[in-house]
Every structure is written in C-alpha cells, then in structure tokens.
N, C-alpha and C. Protein backbone atom coordinates (compact mmCIF):
# COMPACT_ATOMS: atom_id res chain seq x y z
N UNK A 1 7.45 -13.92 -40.73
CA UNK A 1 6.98 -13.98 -39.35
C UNK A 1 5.46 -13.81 -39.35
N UNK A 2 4.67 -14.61 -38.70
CA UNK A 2 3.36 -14.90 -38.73
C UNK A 2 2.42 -13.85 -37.75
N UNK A 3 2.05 -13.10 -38.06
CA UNK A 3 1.03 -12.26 -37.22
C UNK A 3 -0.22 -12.40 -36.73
N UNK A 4 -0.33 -12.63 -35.20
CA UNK A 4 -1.21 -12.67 -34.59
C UNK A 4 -1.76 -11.67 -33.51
N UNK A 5 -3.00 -11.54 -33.55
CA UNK A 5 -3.70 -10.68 -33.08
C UNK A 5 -5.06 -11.17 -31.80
N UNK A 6 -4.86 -10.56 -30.60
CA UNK A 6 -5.50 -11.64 -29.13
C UNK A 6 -6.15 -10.28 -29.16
N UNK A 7 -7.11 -10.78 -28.67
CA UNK A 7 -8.37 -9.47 -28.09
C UNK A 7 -8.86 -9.89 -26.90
N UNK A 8 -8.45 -8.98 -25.59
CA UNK A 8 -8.78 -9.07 -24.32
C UNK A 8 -10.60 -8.70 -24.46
N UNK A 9 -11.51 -9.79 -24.08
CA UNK A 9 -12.91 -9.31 -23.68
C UNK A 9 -12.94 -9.14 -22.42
N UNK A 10 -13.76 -8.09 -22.32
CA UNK A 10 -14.77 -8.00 -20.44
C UNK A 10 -15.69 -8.86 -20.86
N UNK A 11 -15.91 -9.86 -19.33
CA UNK A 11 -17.01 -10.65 -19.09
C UNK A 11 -17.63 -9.80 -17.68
N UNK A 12 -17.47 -9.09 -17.40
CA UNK A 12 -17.99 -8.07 -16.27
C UNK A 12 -17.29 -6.76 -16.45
N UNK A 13 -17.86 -5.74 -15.43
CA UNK A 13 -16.98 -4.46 -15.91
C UNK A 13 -16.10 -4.20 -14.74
N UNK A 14 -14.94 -3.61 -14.56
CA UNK A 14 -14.04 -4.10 -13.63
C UNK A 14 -14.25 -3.11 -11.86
N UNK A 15 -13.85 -4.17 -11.59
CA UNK A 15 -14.60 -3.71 -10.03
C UNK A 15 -13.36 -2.63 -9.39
N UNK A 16 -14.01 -1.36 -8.40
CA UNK A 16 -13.18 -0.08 -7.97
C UNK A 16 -13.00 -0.91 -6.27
N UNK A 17 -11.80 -0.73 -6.23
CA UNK A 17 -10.88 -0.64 -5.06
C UNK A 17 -11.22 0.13 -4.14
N UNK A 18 -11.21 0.30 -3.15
CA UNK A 18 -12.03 1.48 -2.24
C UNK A 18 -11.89 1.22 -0.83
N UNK A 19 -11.30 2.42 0.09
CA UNK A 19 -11.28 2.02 1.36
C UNK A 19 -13.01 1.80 1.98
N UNK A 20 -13.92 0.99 2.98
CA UNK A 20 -15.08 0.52 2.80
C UNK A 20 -15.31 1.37 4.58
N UNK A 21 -15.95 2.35 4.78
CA UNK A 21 -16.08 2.50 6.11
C UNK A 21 -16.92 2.11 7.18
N UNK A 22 -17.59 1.23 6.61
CA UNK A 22 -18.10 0.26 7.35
C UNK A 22 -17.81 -1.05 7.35
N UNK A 23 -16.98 -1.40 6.56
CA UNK A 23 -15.90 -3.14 6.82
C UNK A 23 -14.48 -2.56 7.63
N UNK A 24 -14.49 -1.34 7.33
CA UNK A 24 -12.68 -0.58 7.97
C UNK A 24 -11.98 -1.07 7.23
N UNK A 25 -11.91 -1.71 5.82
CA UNK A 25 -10.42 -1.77 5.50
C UNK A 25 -11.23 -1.53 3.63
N UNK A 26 -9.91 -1.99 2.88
CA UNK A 26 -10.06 -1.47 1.55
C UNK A 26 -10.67 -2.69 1.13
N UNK A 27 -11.45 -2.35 -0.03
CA UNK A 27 -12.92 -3.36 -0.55
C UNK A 27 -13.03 -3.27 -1.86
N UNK A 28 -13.69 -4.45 -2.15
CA UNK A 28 -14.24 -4.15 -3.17
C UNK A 28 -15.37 -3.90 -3.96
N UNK A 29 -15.67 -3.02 -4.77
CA UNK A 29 -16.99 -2.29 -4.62
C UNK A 29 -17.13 -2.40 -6.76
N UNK A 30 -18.61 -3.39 -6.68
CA UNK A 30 -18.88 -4.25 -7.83
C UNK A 30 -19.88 -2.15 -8.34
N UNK A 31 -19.75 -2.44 -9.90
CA UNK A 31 -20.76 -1.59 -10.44
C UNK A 31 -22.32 -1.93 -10.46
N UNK A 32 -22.70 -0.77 -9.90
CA UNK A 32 -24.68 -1.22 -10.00
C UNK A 32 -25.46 -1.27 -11.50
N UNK A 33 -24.27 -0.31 -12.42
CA UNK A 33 -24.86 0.11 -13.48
C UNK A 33 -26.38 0.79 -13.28
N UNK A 34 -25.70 1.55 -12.21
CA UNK A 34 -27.07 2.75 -12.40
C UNK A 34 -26.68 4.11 -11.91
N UNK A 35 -27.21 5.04 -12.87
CA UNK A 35 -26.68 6.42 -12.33
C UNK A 35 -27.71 7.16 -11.16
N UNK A 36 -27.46 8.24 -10.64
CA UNK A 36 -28.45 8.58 -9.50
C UNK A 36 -28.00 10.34 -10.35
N UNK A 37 -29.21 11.09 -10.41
CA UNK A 37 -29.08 12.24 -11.01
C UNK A 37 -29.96 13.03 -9.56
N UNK A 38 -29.48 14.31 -9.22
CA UNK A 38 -29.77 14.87 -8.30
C UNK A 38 -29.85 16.64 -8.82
N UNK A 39 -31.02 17.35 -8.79
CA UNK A 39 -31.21 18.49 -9.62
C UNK A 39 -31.48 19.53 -8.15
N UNK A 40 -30.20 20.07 -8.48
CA UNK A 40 -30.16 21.67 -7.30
C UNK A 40 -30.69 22.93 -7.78
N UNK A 41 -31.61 23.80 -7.57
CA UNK A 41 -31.50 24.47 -8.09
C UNK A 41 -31.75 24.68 -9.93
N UNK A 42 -30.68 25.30 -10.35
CA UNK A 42 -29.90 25.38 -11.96
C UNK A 42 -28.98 24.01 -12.16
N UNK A 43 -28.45 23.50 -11.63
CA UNK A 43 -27.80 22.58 -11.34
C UNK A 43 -27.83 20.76 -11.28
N UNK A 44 -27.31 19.60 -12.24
CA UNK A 44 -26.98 18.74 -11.77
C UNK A 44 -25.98 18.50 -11.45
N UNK A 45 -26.20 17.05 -10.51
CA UNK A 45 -25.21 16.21 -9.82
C UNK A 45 -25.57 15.31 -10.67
N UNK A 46 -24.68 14.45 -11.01
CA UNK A 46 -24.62 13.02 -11.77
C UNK A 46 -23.80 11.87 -11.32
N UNK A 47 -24.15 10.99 -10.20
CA UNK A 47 -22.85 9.55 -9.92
C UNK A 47 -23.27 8.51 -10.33
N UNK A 48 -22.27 7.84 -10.50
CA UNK A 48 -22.44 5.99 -10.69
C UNK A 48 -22.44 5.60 -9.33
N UNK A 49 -23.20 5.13 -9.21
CA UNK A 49 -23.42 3.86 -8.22
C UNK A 49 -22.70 2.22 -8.14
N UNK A 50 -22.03 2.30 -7.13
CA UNK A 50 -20.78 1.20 -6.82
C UNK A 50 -21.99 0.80 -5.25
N UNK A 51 -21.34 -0.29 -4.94
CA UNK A 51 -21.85 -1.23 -4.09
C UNK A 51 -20.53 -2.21 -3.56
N UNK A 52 -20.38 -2.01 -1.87
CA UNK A 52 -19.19 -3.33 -1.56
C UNK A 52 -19.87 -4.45 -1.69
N UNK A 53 -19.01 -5.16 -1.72
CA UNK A 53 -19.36 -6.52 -2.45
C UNK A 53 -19.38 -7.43 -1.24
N UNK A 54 -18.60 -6.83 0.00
CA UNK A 54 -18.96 -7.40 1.53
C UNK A 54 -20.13 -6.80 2.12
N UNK A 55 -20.44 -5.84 2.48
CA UNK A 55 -21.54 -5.14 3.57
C UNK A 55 -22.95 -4.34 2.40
N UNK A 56 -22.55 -4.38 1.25
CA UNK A 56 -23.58 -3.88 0.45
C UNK A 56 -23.47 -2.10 0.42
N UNK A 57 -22.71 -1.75 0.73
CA UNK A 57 -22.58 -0.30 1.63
C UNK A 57 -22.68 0.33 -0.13
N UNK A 58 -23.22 1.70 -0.65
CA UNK A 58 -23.16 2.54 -1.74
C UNK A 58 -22.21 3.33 -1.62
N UNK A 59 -21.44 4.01 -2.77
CA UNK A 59 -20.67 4.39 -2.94
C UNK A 59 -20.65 5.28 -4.31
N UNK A 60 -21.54 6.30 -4.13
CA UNK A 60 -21.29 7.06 -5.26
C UNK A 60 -19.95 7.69 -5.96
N UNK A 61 -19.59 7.13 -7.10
CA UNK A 61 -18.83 8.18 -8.20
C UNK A 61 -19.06 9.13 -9.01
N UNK A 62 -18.60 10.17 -8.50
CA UNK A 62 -19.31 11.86 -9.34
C UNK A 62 -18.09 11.59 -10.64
N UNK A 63 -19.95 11.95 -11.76
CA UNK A 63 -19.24 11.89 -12.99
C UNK A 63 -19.50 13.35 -13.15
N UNK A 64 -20.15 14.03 -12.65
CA UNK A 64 -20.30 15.69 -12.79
C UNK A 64 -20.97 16.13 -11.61
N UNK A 65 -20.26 17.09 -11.20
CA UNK A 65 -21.37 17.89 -10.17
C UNK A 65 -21.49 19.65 -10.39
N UNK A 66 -22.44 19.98 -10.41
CA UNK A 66 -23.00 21.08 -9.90
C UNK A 66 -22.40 21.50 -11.38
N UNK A 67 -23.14 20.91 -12.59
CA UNK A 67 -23.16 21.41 -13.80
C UNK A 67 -24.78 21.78 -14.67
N UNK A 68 -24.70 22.85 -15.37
CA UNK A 68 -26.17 23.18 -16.13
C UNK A 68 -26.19 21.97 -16.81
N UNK A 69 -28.36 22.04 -16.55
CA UNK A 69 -28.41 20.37 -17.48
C UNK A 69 -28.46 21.39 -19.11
N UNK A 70 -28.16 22.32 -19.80
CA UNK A 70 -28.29 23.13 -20.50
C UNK A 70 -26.84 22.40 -21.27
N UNK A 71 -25.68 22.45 -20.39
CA UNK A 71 -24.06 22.37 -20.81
C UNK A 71 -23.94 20.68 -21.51
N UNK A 72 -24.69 20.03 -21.39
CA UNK A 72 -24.77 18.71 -21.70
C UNK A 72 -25.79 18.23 -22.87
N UNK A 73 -25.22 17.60 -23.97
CA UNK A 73 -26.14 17.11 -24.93
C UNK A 73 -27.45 15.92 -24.41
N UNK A 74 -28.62 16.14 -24.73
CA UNK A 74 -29.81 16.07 -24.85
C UNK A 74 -29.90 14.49 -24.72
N UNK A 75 -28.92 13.47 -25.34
CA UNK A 75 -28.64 12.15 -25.68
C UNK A 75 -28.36 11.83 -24.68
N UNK A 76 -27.23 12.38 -24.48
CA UNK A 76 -25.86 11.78 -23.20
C UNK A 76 -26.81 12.15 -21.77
N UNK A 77 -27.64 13.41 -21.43
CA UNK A 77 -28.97 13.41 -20.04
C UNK A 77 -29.48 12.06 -20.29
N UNK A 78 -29.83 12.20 -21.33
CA UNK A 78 -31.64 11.10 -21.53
C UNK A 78 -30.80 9.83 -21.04
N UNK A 79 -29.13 9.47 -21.69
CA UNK A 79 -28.67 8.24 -20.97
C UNK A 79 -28.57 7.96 -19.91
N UNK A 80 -28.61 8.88 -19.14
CA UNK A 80 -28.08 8.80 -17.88
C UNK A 80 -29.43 8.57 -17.20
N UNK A 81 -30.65 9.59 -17.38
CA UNK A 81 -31.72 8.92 -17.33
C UNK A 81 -32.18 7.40 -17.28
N UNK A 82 -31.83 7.17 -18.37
CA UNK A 82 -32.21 5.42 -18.81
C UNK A 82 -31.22 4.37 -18.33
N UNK A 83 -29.83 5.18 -17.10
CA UNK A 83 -28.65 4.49 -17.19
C UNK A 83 -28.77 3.11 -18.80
N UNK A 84 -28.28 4.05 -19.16
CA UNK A 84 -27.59 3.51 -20.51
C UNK A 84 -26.32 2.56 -20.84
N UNK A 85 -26.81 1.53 -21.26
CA UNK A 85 -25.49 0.24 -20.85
C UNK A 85 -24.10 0.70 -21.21
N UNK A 86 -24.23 1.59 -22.91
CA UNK A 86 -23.01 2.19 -23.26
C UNK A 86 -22.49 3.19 -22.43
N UNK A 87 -22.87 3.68 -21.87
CA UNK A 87 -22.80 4.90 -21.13
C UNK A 87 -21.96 4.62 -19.72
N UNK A 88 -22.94 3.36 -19.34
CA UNK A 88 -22.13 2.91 -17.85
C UNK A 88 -20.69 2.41 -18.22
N UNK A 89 -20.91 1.24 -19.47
CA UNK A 89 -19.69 1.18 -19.19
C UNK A 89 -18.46 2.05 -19.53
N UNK A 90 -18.67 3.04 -20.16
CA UNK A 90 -17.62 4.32 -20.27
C UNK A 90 -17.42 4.65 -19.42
N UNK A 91 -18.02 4.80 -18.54
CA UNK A 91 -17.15 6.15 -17.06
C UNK A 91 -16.99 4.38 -16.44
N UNK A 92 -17.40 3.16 -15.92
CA UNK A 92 -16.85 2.35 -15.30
C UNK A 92 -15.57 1.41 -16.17
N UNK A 93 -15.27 1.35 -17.05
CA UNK A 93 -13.84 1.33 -17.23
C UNK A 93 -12.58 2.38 -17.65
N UNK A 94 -13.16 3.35 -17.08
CA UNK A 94 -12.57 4.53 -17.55
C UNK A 94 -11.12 4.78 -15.80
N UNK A 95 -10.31 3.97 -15.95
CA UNK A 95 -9.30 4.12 -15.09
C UNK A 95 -9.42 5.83 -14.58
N UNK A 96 -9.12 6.57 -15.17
CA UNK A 96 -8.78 7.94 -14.80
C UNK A 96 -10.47 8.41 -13.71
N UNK A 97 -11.27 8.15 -14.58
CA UNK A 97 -12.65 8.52 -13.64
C UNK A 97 -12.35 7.89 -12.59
N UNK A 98 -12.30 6.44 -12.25
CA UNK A 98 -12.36 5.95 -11.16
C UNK A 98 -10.99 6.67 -9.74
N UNK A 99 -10.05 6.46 -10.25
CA UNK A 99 -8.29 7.14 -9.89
C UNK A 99 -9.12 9.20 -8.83
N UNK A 100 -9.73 9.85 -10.09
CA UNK A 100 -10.28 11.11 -9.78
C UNK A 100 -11.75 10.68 -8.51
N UNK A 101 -11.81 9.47 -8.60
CA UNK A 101 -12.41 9.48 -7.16
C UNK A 101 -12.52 8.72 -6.16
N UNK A 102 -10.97 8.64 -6.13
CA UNK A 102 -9.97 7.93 -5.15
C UNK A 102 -10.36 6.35 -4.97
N UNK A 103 -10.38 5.97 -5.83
CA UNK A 103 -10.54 4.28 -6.14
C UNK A 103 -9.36 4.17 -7.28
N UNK A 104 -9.22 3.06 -7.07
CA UNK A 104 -8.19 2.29 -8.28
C UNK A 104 -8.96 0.83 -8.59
N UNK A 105 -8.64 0.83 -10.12
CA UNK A 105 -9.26 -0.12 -10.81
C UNK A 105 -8.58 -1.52 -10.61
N UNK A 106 -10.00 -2.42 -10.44
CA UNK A 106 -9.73 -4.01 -10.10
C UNK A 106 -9.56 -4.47 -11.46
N UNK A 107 -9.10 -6.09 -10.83
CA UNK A 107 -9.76 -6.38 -12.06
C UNK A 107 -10.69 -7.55 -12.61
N UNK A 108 -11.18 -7.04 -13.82
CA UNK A 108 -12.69 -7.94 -14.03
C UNK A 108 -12.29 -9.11 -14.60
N UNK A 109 -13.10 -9.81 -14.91
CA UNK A 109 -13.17 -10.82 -15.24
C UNK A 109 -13.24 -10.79 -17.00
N UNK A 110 -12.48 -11.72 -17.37
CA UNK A 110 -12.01 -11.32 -19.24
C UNK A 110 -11.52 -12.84 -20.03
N UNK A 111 -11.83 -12.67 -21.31
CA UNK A 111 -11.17 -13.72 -21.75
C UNK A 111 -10.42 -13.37 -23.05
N UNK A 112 -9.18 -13.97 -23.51
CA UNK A 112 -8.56 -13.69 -24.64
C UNK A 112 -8.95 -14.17 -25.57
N UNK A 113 -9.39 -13.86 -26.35
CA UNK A 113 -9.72 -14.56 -28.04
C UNK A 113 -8.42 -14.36 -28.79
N UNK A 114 -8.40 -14.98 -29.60
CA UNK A 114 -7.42 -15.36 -30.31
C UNK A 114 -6.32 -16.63 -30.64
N UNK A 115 -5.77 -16.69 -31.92
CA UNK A 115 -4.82 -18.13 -31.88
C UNK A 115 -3.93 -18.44 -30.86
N UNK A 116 -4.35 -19.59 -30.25
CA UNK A 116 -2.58 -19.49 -29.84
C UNK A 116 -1.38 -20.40 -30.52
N UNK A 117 -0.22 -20.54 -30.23
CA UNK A 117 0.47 -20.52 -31.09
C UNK A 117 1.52 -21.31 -30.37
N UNK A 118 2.45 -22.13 -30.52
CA UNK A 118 3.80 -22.53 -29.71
C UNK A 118 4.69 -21.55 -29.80
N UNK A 119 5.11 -20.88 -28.22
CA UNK A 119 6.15 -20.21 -27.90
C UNK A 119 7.29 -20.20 -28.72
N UNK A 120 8.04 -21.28 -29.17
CA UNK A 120 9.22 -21.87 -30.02
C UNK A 120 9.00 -20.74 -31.69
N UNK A 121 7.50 -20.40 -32.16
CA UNK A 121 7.68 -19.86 -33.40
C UNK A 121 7.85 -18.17 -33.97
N UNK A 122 7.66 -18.10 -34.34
CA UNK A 122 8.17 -16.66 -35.24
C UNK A 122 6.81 -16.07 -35.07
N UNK A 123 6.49 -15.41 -34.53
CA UNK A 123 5.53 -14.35 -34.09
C UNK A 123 5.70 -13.46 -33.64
N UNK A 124 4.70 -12.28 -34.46
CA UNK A 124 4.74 -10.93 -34.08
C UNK A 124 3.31 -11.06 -33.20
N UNK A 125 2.99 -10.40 -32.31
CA UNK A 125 1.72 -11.03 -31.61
C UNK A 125 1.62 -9.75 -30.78
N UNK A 126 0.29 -8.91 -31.58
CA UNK A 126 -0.70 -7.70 -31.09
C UNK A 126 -1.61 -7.94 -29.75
N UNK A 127 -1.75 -7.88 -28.94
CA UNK A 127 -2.88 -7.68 -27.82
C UNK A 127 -3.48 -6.74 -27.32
N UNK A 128 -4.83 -6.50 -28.10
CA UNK A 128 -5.12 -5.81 -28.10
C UNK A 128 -6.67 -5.67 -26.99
N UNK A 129 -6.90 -4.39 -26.23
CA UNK A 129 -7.65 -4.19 -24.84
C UNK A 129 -8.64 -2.94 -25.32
N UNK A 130 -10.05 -2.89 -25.35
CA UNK A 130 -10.84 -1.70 -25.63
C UNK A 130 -10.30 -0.69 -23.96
N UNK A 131 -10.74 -0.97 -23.37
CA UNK A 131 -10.18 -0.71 -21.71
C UNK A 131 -9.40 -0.58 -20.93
N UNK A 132 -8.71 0.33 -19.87
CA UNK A 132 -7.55 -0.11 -19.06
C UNK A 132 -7.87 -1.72 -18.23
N UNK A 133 -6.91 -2.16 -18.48
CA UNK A 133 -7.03 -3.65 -17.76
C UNK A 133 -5.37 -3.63 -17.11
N UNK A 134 -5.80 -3.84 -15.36
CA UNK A 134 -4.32 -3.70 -14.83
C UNK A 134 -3.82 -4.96 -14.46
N UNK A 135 -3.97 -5.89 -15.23
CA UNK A 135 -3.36 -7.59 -15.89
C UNK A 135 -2.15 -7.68 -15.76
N UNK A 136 -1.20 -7.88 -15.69
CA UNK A 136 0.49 -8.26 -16.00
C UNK A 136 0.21 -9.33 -17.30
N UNK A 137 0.81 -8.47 -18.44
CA UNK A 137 1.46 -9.05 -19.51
C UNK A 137 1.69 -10.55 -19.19
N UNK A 138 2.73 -10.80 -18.43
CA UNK A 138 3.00 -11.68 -17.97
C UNK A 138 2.30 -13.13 -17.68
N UNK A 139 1.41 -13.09 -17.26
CA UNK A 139 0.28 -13.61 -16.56
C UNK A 139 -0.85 -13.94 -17.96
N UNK A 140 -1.30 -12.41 -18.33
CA UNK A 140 -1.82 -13.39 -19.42
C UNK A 140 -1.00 -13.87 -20.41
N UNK A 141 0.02 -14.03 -20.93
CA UNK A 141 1.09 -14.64 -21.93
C UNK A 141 1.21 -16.41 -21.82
N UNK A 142 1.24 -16.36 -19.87
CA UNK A 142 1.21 -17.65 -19.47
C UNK A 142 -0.05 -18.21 -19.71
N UNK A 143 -1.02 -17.56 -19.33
CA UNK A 143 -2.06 -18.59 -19.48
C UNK A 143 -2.70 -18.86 -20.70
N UNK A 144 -2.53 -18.25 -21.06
CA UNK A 144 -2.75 -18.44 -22.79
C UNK A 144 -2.30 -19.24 -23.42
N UNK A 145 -1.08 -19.16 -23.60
CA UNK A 145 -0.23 -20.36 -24.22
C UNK A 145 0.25 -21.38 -23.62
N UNK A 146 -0.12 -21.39 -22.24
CA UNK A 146 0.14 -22.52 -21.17
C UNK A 146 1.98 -22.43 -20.84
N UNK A 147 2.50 -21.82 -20.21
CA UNK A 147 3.55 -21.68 -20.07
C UNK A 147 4.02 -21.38 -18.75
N UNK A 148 4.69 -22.15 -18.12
CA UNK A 148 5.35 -21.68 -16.71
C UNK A 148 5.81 -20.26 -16.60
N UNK A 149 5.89 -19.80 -15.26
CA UNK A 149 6.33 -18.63 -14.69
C UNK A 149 8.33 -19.02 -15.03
N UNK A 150 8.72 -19.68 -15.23
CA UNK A 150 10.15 -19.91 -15.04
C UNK A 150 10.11 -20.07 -16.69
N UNK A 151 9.64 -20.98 -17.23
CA UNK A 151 9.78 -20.68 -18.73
C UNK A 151 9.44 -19.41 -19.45
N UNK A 152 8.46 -18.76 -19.34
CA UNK A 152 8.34 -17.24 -19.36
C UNK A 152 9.54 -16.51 -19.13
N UNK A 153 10.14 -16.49 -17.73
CA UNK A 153 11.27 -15.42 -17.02
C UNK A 153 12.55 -15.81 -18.23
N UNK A 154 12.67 -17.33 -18.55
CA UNK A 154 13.69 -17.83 -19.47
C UNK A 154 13.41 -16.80 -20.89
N UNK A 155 12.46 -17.41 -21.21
CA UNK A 155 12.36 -16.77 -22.69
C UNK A 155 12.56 -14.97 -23.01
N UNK A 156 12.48 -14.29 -21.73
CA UNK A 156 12.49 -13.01 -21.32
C UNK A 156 14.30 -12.76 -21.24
N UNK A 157 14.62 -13.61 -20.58
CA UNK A 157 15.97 -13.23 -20.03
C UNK A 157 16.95 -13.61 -21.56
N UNK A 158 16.34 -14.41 -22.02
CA UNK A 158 17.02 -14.99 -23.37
C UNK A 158 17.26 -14.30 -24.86
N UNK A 159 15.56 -13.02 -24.09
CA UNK A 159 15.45 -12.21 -25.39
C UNK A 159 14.77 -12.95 -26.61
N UNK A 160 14.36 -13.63 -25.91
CA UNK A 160 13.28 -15.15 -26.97
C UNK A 160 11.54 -14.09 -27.37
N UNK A 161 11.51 -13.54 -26.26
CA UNK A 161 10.46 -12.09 -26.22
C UNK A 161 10.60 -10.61 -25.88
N UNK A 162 10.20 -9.97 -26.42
CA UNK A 162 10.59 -8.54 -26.58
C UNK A 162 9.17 -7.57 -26.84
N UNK A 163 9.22 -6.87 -26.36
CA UNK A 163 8.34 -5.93 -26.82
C UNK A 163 8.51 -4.60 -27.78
N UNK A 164 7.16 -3.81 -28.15
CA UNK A 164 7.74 -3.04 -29.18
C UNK A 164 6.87 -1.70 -28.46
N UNK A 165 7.13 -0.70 -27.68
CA UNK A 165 8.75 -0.17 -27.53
C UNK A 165 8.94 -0.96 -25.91
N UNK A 166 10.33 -1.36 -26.26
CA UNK A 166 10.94 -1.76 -25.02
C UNK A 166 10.40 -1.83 -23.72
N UNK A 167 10.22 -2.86 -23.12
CA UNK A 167 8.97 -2.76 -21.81
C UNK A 167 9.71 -3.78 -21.07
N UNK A 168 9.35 -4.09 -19.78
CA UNK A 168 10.05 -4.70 -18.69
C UNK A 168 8.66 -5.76 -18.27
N UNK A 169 9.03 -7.03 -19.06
CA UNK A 169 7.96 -7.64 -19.17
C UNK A 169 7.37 -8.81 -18.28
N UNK A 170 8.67 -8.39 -17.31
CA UNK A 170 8.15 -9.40 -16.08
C UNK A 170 7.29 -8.92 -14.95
N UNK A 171 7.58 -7.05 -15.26
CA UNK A 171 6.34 -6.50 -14.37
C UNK A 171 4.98 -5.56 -15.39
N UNK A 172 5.46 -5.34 -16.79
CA UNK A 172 4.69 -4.22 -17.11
C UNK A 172 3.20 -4.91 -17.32
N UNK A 173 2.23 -4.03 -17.28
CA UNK A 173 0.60 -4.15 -17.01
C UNK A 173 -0.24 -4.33 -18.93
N UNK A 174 -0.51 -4.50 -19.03
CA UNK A 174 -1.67 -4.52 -20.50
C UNK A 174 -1.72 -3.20 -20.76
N UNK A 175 -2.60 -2.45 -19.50
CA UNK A 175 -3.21 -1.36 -20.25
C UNK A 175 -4.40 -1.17 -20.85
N UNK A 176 -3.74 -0.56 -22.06
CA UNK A 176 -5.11 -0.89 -23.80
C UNK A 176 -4.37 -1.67 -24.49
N UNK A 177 -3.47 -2.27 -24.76
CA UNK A 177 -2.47 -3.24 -24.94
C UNK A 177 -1.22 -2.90 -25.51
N UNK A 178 -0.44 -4.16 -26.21
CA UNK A 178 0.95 -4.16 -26.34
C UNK A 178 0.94 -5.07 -27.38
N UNK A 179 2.56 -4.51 -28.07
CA UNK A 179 3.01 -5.74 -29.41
C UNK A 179 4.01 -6.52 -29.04
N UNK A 180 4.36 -7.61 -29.30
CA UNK A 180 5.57 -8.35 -28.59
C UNK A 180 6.10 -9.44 -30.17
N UNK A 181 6.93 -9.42 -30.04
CA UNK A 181 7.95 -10.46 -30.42
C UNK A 181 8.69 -11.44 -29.79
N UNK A 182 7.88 -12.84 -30.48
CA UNK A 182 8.43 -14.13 -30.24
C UNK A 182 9.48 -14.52 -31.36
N UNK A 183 10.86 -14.92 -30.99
CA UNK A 183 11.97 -15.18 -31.78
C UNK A 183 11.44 -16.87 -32.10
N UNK A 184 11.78 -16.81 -32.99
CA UNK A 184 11.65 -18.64 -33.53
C UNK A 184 12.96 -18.89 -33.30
N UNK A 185 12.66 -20.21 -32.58
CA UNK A 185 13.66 -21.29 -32.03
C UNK A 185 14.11 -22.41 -33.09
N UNK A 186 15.23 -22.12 -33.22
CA UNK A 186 16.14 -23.17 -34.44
C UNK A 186 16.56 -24.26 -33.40
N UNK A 187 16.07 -25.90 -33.72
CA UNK A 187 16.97 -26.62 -33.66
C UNK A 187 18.09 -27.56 -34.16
C-alpha cells in the first residue's frame, strides 16, 4: 500500500468569528498582525489587533493582561514590540486563544500540497495541518482528488475509506490532521 502524505498550507491566517457591535450581527474580523502593548503602572497589557472586515471596527484579543514585563522573556517583549510575524501568527492560529476570547476560528484561505492519487487505489494517506483548521475532511478529500459529494458518501458507506482511529467522516473537521485509508478497488 502506497503512502502518501498532503500538507494543508495557510495562504492567510485564519479569520475570528465575532459578534460586531456596530454591524449588530456576527462578523468577520481579518488579523492586523499588530500587537498594541499598554504599560500600567508595574504592569502589561498585551492584544492582537483584529479588524471587521465590514465596518473596519477594532477588536482587541488579550494575549496577557495585567502581567510583570519582568515574568516574560526579553525575546518574546521585544516581539511583540516589533509585532513579530512568528509571533502573530502563534496566538492568531492558536484556536484555544481565539475560543478564550469569545471568537471562534474561521476559515483561511489554504492549499494542499501533495500527490494526488485515484480514489480506486491502495493508499494510506497522512494529512497533515501545522494549525487548527475547522475544514471538513470531507470537503477537502473532494476537492483534491476531484470527487463528488455522493461518490465520497459511497466510498464512506462502502468502507472504501476509513480513518485511523475511527472518525465519522462525513462530518469530522481536520484539525492538525488525520490518517485515512483508501481500500483498492479490484475489478
């Protein structure tokens, strides 16, 4: 059985969900990739800066507040300083940061690298995600290998695909990714 390995890229970093109180309903709010540092006292504040993507409205995400700049390595300040590209994108694809300040993660824009292969063969096939990406399996499987939503549900129901451990693959999400098994088709 032939092993293949797909690597989900970001072509942007993925955009936070967010009720918008000046559009009144839930939005979407693109990364500025810039931090805003605010010194109280003994004390920083540290957010990322989000922006709706309708009204322009800001939207800070606290990546720390009301912590000594003492408690923090010397590197990781100065990044935040310089908003630091590595830096941003850690706390902006970081699902749980975003979730802890009541946003849920969109999603960005990505492309799969890797072989593709005819559905019909013997493949073990890794997909692998640096990032939470909340994708349906599903969805990218199809477009990848060019495959209908009904030929997909077939090959699922047939047990033609499987995952490793057991997953429900007409709804489960990427994630950081997943292994799957394609059965080769005898005719």
């Amino acid at each position: 059985m032939e092993k293949i390995t797909w690597e989900v890229q970001l072509l942007s970093l993925p955009p936070a969900l967010k009720y918008c109180k000046k559009c009144g309903k839930k939005t979407t709010y693109t990364c500025s990739e810039q931090f805003r540092i605010n010194a109280q006292k003994k004390s920083l504040d540290i957010w990322l800066i989000y922006k709706c993507s309708h009204c322009n409205d800001t939207w800070n995400a606290a990546v720390y507040s009301r912590i000594s700049p003492k408690s923090l390595n010397m590197e990781i300040l100065d990044g935040f300083h310089r908003n630091d590209r590595m830096l941003v994108e850690r706390y902006a694809t970081d699902a749980g940061f975003l979730q802890r300040n009541g946003a849920e993660v969109g999603l960005p824009e990505y492309l799969v690298v890797g072989d593709s292969f005819s559905p019909e063969e013997g493949v073990e096939l890794t997909i692998k995600c640096s990032c939470f990406m909340p994708v349906k399996v599903s969805s990218l499987i199809r477009d990848k290998l060019h495959i209908s939503r009904k030929e997909y549900e077939r090959m699922v129901m047939e047990g033609r695909i499987r995952s490793i451990p057991n997953q429900d693959l007409q709804r489960c999400r990427l994630k950081n990714g997943i292994n799957l098994i394609f059965q080769e088709v005898f005719f």
